[in-house]
Every structure is written in structure tokens, then in C-alpha cells.
Protein backbone atom coordinates (compact mmCIF):
# COMPACT_ATOMS: atom_id res chain seq x y z
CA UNK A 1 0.00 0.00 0.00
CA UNK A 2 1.29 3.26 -0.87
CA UNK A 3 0.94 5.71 1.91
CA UNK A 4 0.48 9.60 0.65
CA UNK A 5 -1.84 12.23 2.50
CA UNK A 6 -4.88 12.58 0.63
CA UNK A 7 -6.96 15.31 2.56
CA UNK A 8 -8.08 18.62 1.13
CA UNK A 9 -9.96 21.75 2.77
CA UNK A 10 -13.61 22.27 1.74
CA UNK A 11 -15.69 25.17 2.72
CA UNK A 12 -19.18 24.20 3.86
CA UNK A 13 -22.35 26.31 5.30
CA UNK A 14 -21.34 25.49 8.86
CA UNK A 15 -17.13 26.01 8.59
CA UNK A 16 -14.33 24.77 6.81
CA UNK A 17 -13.98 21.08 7.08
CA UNK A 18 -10.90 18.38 6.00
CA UNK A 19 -11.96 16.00 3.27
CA UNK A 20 -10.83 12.94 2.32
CA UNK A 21 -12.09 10.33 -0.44
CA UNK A 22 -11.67 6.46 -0.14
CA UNK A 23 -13.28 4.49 -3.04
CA UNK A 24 -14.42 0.57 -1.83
CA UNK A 25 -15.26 -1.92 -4.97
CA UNK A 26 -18.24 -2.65 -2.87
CA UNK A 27 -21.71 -1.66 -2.73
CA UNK A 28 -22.88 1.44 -0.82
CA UNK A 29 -24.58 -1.10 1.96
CA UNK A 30 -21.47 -3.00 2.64
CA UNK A 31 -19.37 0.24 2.90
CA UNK A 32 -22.44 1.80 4.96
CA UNK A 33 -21.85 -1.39 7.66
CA UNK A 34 -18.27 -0.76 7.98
CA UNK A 35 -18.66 2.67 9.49
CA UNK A 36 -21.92 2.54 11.40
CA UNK A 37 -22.06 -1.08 13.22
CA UNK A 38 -20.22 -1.44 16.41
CA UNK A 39 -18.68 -4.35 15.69
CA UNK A 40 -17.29 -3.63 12.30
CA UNK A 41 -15.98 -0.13 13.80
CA UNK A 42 -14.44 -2.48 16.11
CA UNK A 43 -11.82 -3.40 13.54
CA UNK A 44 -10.59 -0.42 12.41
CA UNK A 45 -11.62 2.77 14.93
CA UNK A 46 -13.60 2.01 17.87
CA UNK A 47 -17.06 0.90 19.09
CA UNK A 48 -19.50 2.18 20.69
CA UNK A 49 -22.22 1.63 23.24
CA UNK A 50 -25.86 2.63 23.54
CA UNK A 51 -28.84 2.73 20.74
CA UNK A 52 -27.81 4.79 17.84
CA UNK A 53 -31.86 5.36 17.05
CA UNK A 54 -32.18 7.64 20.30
CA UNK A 55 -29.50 10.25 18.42
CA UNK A 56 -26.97 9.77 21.75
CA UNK A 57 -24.03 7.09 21.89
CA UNK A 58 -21.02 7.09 23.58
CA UNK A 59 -17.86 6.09 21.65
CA UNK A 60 -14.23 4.51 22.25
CA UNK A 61 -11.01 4.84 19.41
CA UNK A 62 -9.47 1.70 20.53
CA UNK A 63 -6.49 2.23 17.96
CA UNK A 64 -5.46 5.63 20.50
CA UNK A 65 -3.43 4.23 23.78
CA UNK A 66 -5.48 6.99 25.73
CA UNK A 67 -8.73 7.19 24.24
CA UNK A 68 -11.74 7.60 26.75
CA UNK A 69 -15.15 7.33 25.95
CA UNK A 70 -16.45 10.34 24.27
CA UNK A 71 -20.30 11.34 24.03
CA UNK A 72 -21.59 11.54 20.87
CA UNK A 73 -24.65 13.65 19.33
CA UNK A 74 -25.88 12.14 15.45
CA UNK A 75 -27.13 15.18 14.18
CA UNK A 76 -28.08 13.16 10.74
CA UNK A 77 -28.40 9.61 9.66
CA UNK A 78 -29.63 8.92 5.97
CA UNK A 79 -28.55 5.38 5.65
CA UNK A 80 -26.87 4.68 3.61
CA UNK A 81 -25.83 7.42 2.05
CA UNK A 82 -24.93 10.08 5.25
CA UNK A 83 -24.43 10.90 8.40
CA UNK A 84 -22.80 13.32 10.50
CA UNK A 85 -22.10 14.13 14.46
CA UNK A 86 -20.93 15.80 17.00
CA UNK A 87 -18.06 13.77 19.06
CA UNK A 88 -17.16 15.28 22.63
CA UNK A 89 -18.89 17.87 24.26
CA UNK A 90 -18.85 21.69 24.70
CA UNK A 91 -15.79 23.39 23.14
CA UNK A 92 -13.78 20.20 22.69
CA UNK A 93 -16.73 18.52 20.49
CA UNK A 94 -15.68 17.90 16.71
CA UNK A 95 -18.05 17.87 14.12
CA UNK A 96 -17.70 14.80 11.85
CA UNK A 97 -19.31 14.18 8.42
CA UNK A 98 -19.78 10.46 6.15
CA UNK A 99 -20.96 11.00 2.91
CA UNK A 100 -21.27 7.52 0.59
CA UNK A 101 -22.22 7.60 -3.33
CA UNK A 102 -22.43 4.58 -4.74
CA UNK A 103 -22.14 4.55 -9.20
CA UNK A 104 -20.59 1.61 -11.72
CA UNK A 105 -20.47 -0.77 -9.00
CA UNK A 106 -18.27 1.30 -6.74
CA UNK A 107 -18.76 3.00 -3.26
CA UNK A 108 -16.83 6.71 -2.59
CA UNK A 109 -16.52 7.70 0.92
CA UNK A 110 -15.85 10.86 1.96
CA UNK A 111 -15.62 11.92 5.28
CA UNK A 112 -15.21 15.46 6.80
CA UNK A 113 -13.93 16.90 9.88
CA UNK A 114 -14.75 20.45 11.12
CA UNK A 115 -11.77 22.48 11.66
CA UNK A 116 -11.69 25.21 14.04
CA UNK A 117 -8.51 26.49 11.84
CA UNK A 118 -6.51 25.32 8.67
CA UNK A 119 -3.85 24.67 11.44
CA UNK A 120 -5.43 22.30 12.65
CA UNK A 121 -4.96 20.05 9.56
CA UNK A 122 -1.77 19.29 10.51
CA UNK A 123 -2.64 17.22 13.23
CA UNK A 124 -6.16 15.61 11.99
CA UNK A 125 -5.56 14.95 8.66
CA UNK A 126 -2.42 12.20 9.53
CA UNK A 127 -5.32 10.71 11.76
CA UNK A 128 -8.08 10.54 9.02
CA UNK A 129 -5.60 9.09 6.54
CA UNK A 130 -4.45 6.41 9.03
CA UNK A 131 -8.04 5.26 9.86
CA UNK A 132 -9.64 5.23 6.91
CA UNK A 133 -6.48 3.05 5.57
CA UNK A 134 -7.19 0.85 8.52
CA UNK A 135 -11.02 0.78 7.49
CA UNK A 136 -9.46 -0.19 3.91
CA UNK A 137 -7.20 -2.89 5.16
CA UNK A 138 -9.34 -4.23 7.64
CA UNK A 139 -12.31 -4.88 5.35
CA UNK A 140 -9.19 -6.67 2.81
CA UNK A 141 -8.58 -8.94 5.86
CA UNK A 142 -5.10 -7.16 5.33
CA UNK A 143 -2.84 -6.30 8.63
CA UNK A 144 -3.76 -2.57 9.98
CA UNK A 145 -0.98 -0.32 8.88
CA UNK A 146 1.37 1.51 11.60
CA UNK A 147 0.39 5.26 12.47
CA UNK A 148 4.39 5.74 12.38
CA UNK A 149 4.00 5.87 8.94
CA UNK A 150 1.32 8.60 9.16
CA UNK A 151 2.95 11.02 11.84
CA UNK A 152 4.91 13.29 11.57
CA UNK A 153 5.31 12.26 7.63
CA UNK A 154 2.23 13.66 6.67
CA UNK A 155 2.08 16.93 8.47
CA UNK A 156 3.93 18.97 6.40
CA UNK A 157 1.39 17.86 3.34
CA UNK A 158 -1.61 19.45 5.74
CA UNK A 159 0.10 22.40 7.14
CA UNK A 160 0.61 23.62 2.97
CA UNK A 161 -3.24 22.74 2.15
CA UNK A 162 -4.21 25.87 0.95
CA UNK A 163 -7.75 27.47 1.88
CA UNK A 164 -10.23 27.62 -0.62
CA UNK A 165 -11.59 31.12 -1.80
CA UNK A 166 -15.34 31.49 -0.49
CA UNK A 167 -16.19 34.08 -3.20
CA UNK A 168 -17.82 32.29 -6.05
């Protein structure tokens, strides 16, 4: 697997969010059940406790050494196709964003995090690369790849992202 830094900055109506892509060779359900059942998160992320239909969960990274259980708000869930949330609480909460399209037999995920600043990117886009390679080589039954390979290597690649013009 070749390991580059794929994130770019995005302006959306609430902020300006990192992106990144992944593309699956699998339909939009199967991708869809990687990233929203428990025990499927389990393999590449985390998992996460209580009933997802009442809009409140709380949720464990069990890839992070000292991860603690975070509350978590769904603001959206369009299955398959998005969802998006609030992790943490108060000013430490992060907003997070799935979007899936499925077309010629292929699934795109993209996924978005919030940024409070472009500087940011620097430290959360290594992490969203890392994860959603795990989420890649986890579903291939492949071994998880190393986050040494992640940080610092790709922080220079963030810190240069440029920020997209709002004018139109």
C-alpha cells in the first residue's frame, strides 16, 4: 500500500472542514456497515455503546493508547448514504461528516472533519488518513498499517493545504 496524504480543505455552510475520499469496490450497503455497526468499527476505529436510534451514543477509538469514551450527538443519519455528528462535548466537540455515493459498481466515501482552523490540519488529517487506511485494510482482511508511517510524515502535506476562496 502506498501511503500519501490525501486530505483537502472544503468550505461548507457550517465552517471549513478536512476532506478525504476512499473508493471501496463494494456496494454502498457494505461500505455503509463498515462505518456505522459497532462491531465492524471495532476493527478499524472504535465501538460504541448505547442505541444509535435515540441520536446519543457514547464512543471509544481503541487504535489511540489513551482514548476515553467520548459522548456523541448524530445530528443526521440517511442510511446509507450520510451521516454526520458531534463527538465530545462543549468546546472540545468535533463535528464529523460520512458521505457515501455509490455509481458503476463502486462506493466513494468521503468523510469530513470540522476544523476550528486550517492549522489544525496538521494534526487531523495524519489521523483521518491512518483510519480510513485501517477501514481499507481491515475490510481486505489485510494487517492494519502503523500510524508511524502517518505522523509526523504527513504533516507537512496538511500544514501547505491551501484554503479555498469562499467568493464564487
Amino acid at each position: 500500500m502506498s501511503i500519501k496524504p490525501t486530505g483537502r480543505l472544503a468550505h461548507r455552510p457550517d465552517g471549513l472542514y478536512l476532506m478525504l475520499d476512499r473508493l471501496f469496490s463494494a456496494p454502498i450497503e457494505d461500505v455503509w456497515w463498515s462505518v456505522t455497526h459497532a462491531a465492524e468499527l471495532e476493527k478499524w476505529i472504535g465501538t460504541y455503546t448505547g442505541s444509535p436510534s435515540t441520536g446519543a451514543v457514547k464512543f471509544l477509538m481503541t487504535a489511540e493508547d489513551d482514548a476515553t469514551w467520548e459522548y456523541v450527538s448524530i445530528l443526521e443519519c440517511n442510511a446509507p448514504h450520510r451521516f454526520s455528528c458531534d463527538i465530545g462535548t462543549g468546546d472540545d466537540a468535533w463535528r464529523l461528516l460520512v458521505h457515501l455515493v455509490e455509481g458503476a459498481h463502486k462506493t466513494t466515501l468521503t468523510l469530513g472533519q470540522r476544523l476550528r482552523s486550517p492549522a489544525e490540519a496538521a494534526t487531523v488529517g495524519p489521523g483521518w488518513d491512518y483510519y480510513l487506511d485501517r477501514l481499507i485494510a481491515a475490510r481486505a482482511g489485510e494487517p492494519l498499517p502503523e500510524w508511524e508511517h502517518y505522523y509526523p510524515a504527513h504533516a507537512q502535506y496538511y500544514k501547505e493545504l491551501i484554503v479555498p476562496s469562499t467568493s464564487a
